[in-house]
Protein backbone atom coordinates (compact mmCIF):
# COMPACT_ATOMS: atom_id res chain seq x y z
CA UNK A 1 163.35 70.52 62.17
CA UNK A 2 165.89 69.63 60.05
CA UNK A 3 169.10 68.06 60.20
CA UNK A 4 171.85 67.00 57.86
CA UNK A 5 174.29 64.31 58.91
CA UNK A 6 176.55 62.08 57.12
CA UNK A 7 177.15 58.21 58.06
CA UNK A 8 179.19 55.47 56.53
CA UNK A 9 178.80 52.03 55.14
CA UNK A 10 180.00 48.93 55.76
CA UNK A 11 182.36 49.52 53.43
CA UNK A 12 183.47 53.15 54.56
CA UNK A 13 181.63 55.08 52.19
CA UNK A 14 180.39 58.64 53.48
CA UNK A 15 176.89 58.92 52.88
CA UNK A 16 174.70 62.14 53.11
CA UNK A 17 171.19 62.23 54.51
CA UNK A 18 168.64 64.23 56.17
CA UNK A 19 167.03 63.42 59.24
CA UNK A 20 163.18 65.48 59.55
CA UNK A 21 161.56 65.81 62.53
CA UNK A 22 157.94 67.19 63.51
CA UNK A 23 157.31 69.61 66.16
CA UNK A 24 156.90 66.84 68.62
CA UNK A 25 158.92 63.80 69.69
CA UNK A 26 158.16 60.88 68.35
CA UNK A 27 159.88 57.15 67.58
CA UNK A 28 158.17 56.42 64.47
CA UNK A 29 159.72 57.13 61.22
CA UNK A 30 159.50 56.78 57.55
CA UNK A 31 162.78 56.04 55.91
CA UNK A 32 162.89 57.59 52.46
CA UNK A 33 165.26 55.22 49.28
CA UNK A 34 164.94 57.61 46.21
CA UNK A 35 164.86 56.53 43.00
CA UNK A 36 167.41 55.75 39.85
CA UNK A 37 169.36 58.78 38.94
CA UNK A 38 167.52 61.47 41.50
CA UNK A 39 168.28 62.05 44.96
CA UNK A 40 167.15 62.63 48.56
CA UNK A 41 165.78 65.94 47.57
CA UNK A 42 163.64 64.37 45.37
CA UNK A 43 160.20 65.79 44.95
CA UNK A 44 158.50 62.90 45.76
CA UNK A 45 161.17 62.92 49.47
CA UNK A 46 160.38 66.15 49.79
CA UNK A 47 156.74 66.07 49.52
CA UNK A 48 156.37 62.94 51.43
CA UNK A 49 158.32 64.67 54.33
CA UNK A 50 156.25 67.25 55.04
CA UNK A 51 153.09 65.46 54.64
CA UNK A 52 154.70 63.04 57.44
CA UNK A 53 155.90 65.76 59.97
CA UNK A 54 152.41 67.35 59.49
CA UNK A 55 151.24 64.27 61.08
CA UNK A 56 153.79 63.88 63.85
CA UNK A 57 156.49 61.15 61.58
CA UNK A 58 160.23 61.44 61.11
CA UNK A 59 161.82 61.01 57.96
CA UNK A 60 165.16 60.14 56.92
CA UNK A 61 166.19 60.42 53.52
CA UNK A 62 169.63 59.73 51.94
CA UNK A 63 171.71 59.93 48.66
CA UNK A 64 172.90 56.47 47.61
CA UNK A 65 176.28 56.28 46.52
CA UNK A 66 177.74 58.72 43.82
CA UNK A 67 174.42 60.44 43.76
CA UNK A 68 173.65 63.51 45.41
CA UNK A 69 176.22 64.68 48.20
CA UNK A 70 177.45 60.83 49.13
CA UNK A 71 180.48 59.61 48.43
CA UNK A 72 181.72 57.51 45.02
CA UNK A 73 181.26 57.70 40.92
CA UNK A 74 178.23 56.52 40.18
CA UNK A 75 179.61 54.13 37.69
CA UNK A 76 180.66 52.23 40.36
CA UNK A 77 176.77 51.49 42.31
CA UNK A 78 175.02 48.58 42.13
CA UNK A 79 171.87 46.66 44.00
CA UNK A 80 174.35 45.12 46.41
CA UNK A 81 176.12 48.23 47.74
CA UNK A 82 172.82 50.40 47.69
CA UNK A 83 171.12 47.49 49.99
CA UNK A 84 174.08 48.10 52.20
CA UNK A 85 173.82 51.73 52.77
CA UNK A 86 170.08 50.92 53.08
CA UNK A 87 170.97 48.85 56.26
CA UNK A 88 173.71 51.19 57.85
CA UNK A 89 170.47 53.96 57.74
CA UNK A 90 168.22 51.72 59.38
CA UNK A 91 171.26 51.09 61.97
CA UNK A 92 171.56 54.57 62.27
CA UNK A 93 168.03 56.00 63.21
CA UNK A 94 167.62 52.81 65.13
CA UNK A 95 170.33 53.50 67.42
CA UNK A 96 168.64 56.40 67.61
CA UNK A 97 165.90 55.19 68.88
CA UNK A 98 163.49 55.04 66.36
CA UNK A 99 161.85 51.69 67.11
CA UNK A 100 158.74 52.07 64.60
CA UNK A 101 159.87 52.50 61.14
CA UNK A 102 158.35 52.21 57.97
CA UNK A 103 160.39 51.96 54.49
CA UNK A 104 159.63 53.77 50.81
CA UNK A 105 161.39 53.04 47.67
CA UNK A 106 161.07 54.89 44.09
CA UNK A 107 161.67 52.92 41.52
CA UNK A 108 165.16 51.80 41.91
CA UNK A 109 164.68 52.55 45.90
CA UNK A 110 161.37 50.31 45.63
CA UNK A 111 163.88 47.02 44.63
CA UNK A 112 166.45 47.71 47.46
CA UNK A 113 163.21 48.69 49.34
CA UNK A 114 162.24 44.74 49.04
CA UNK A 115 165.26 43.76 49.31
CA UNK A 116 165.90 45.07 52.75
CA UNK A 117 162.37 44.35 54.38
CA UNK A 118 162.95 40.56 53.26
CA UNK A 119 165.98 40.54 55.63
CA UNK A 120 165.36 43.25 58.73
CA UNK A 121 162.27 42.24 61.20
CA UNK A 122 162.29 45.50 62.63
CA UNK A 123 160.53 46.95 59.73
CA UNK A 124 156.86 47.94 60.46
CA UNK A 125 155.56 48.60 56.65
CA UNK A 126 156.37 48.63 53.61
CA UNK A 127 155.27 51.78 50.54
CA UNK A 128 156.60 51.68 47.26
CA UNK A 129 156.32 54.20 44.37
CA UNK A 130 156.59 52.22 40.58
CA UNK A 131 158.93 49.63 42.30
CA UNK A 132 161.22 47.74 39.90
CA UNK A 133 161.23 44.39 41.09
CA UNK A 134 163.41 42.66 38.04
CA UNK A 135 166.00 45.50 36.92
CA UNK A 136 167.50 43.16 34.70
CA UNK A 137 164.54 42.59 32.96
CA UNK A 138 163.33 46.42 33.35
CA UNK A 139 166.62 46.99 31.35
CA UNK A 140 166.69 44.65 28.74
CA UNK A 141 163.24 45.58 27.53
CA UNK A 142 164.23 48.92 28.10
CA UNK A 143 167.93 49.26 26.19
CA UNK A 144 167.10 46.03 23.82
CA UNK A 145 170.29 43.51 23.23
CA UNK A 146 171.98 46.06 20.90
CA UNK A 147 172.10 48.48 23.24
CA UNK A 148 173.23 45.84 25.86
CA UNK A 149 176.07 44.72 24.03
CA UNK A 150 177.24 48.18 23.79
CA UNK A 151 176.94 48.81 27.52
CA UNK A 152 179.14 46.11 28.01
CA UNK A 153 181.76 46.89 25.57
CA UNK A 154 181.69 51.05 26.30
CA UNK A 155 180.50 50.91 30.56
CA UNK A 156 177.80 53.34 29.45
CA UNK A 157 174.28 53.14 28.92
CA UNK A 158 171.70 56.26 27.25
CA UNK A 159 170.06 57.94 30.47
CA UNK A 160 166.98 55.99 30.82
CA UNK A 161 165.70 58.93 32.60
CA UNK A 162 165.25 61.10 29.67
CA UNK A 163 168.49 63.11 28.92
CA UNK A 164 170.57 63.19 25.93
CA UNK A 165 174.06 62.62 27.06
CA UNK A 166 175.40 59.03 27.63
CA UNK A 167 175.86 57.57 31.34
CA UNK A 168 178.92 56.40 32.54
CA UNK A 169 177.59 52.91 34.48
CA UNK A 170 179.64 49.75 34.66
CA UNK A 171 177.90 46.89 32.79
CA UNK A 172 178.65 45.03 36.38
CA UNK A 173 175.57 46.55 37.65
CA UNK A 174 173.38 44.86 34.75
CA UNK A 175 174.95 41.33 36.20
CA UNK A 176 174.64 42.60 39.73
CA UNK A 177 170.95 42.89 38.92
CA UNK A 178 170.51 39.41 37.86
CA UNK A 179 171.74 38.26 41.76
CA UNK A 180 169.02 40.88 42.91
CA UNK A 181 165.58 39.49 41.58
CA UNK A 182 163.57 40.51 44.20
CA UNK A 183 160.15 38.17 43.73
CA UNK A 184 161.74 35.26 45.78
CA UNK A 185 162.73 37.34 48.72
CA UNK A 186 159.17 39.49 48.61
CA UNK A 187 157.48 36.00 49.30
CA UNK A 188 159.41 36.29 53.03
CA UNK A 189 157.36 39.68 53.34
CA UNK A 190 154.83 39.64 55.52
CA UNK A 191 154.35 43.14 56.93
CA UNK A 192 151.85 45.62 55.74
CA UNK A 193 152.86 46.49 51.78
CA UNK A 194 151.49 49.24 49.64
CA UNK A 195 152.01 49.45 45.88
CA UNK A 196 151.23 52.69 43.63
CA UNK A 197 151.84 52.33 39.83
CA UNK A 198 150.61 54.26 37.03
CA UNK A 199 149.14 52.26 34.25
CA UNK A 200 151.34 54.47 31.77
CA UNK A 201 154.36 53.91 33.52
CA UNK A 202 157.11 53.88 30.79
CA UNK A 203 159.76 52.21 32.27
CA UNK A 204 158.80 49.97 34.96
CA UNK A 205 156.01 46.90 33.53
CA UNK A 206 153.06 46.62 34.94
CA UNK A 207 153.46 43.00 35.23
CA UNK A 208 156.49 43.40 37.50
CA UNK A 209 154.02 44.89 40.48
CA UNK A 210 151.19 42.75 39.97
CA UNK A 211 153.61 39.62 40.47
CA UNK A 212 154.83 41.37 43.35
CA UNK A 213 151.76 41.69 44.71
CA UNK A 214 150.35 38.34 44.33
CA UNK A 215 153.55 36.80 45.99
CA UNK A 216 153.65 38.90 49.66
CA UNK A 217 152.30 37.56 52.52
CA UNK A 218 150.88 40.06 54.41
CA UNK A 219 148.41 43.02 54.58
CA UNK A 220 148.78 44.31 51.04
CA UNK A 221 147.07 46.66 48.65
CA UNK A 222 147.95 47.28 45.13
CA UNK A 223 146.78 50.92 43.80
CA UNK A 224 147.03 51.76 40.33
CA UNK A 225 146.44 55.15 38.32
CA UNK A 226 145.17 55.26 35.17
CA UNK A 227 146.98 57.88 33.60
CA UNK A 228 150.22 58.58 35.80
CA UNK A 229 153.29 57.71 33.82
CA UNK A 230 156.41 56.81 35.93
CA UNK A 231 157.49 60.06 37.01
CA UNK A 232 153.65 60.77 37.78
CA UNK A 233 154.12 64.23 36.01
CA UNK A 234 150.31 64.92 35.90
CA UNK A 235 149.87 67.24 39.24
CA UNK A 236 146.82 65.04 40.11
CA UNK A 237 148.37 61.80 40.11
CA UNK A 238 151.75 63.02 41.91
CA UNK A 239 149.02 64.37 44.61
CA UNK A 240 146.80 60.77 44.32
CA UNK A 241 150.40 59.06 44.99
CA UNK A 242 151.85 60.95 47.75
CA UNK A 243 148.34 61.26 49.71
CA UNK A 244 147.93 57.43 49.12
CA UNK A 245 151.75 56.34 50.48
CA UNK A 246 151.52 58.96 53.05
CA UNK A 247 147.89 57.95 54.75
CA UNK A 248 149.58 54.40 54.83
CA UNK A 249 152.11 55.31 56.66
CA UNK A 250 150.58 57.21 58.95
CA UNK A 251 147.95 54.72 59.50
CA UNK A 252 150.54 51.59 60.15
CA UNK A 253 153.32 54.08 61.84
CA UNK A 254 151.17 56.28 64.14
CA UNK A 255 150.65 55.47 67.87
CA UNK A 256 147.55 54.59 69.43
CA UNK A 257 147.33 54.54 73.16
């Protein structure tokens, strides 16, 4: 069962999500950040959601802000504000009374991901898909100084996703990044943490994940596929990626009386 709801965020911004249920009750729940320029209806949200309410987990996915339905130009985002909304969802289902929740972050969704498990105890486990860890770096390597220089003279940047028309982004999200360097804060991390990559991945480096993984604390497991790029567009590794985050889950999330 589905159902769509809207909440705000500590700054008043409406935000659109979708709370998932499975066919019985349950207090354990996956809570879904999507990635850089997609959405909650993702196919990697979508996929992971039924896999999870096959197996008796909520999910709760969202739009961060001007993406999606939720509120704002998407100019405006940055790490900051997207951590906020991050919190006000975990508010949210835990006022509903979701007391066993595990996060996932894409990308993007994997840094505020970090970001929010380094500060919120009640987090049970931790999955993330490709998770940028240094988006400042990620960028520069990415866009190159030229390109840089021209974000912050225009507020737009090429979409880094693939298409051909220019992005409208403020170049205050590049120096929101640099306050948002998320190895520090992963070394407070000590719940259960699953990484996938692929080694082919085109946009995130390799080396930001296998820092990442060398500086948490807990349980952790580091699972990379040899030829899955970053949008995993090979069927096999898309299925290799979901079936990995979604056993995790259900193995840290699940209750066992």
């Amino acid at each position: 069962m589905e159902e769509a709801l809207t909440f705000r965020d500590l700054q008043g911004h409406s935000v659109a999500a979708i709370l998932s249920k499975p066919e019985k009750p349950t207090t354990s729940l996956a809570l879904l950040c999507h990635g850089f320029l997609s959405g909650k209806n993702s196919t990697t949200n979508k996929t992971l959601t039924r896999l999870l309410n096959e197996q008796g987990l909520a999910t709760f996915r969202f739009d961060f802000f001007g993406q999606g339905e939720s509120e704002g130009p998407f100019e405006a985002i940055t790490t900051t504000l997207a951590i906020q909304q991050t919190l006000a969802a975990l508010n949210l289902v835990t006022a509903r009374g979701y007391d066993k929740i595990g996060l996932v972050g894409s990308s993007f969704g994997g840094l505020v991901a970090i970001l929010t498990a380094a500060q919120r105890r009640e987090i049970a486990c931790l999955a993330l898909k490709c998770p940028v860890v240094d988006f400042a770096e990620e960028l520069l390597l990415t866009l190159g100084p030229e390109e840089l220089a021209r974000w912050q003279d225009t507020d737009t940047i090429p979409n880094i996703m693939g298409g051909t028309e220019r992005i409208r982004l403020r170049y205050g999200f590049y120096e929101d990044c640099l306050n948002h360097i998320a190895y520090g804060p992963a070394e407070r991390i000590t719940i259960p943490t699953l990484i996938v990559q692929g080694e082919q991945d085109e946009c995130v480096p390799l080396h930001q994940s296998r820092r990442l993984h060398d500086v948490l604390r807990g349980q952790k497991r580091l699972d990379l596929l040899p030829n899955a790029d970053h949008q995993f567009t090979r069927g096999e590794d898309f299925r290799q990626m979901t079936t990995a985050i979604g056993e995790w889950l259900v193995s840290h999330l699940s209750r066992h009386y």
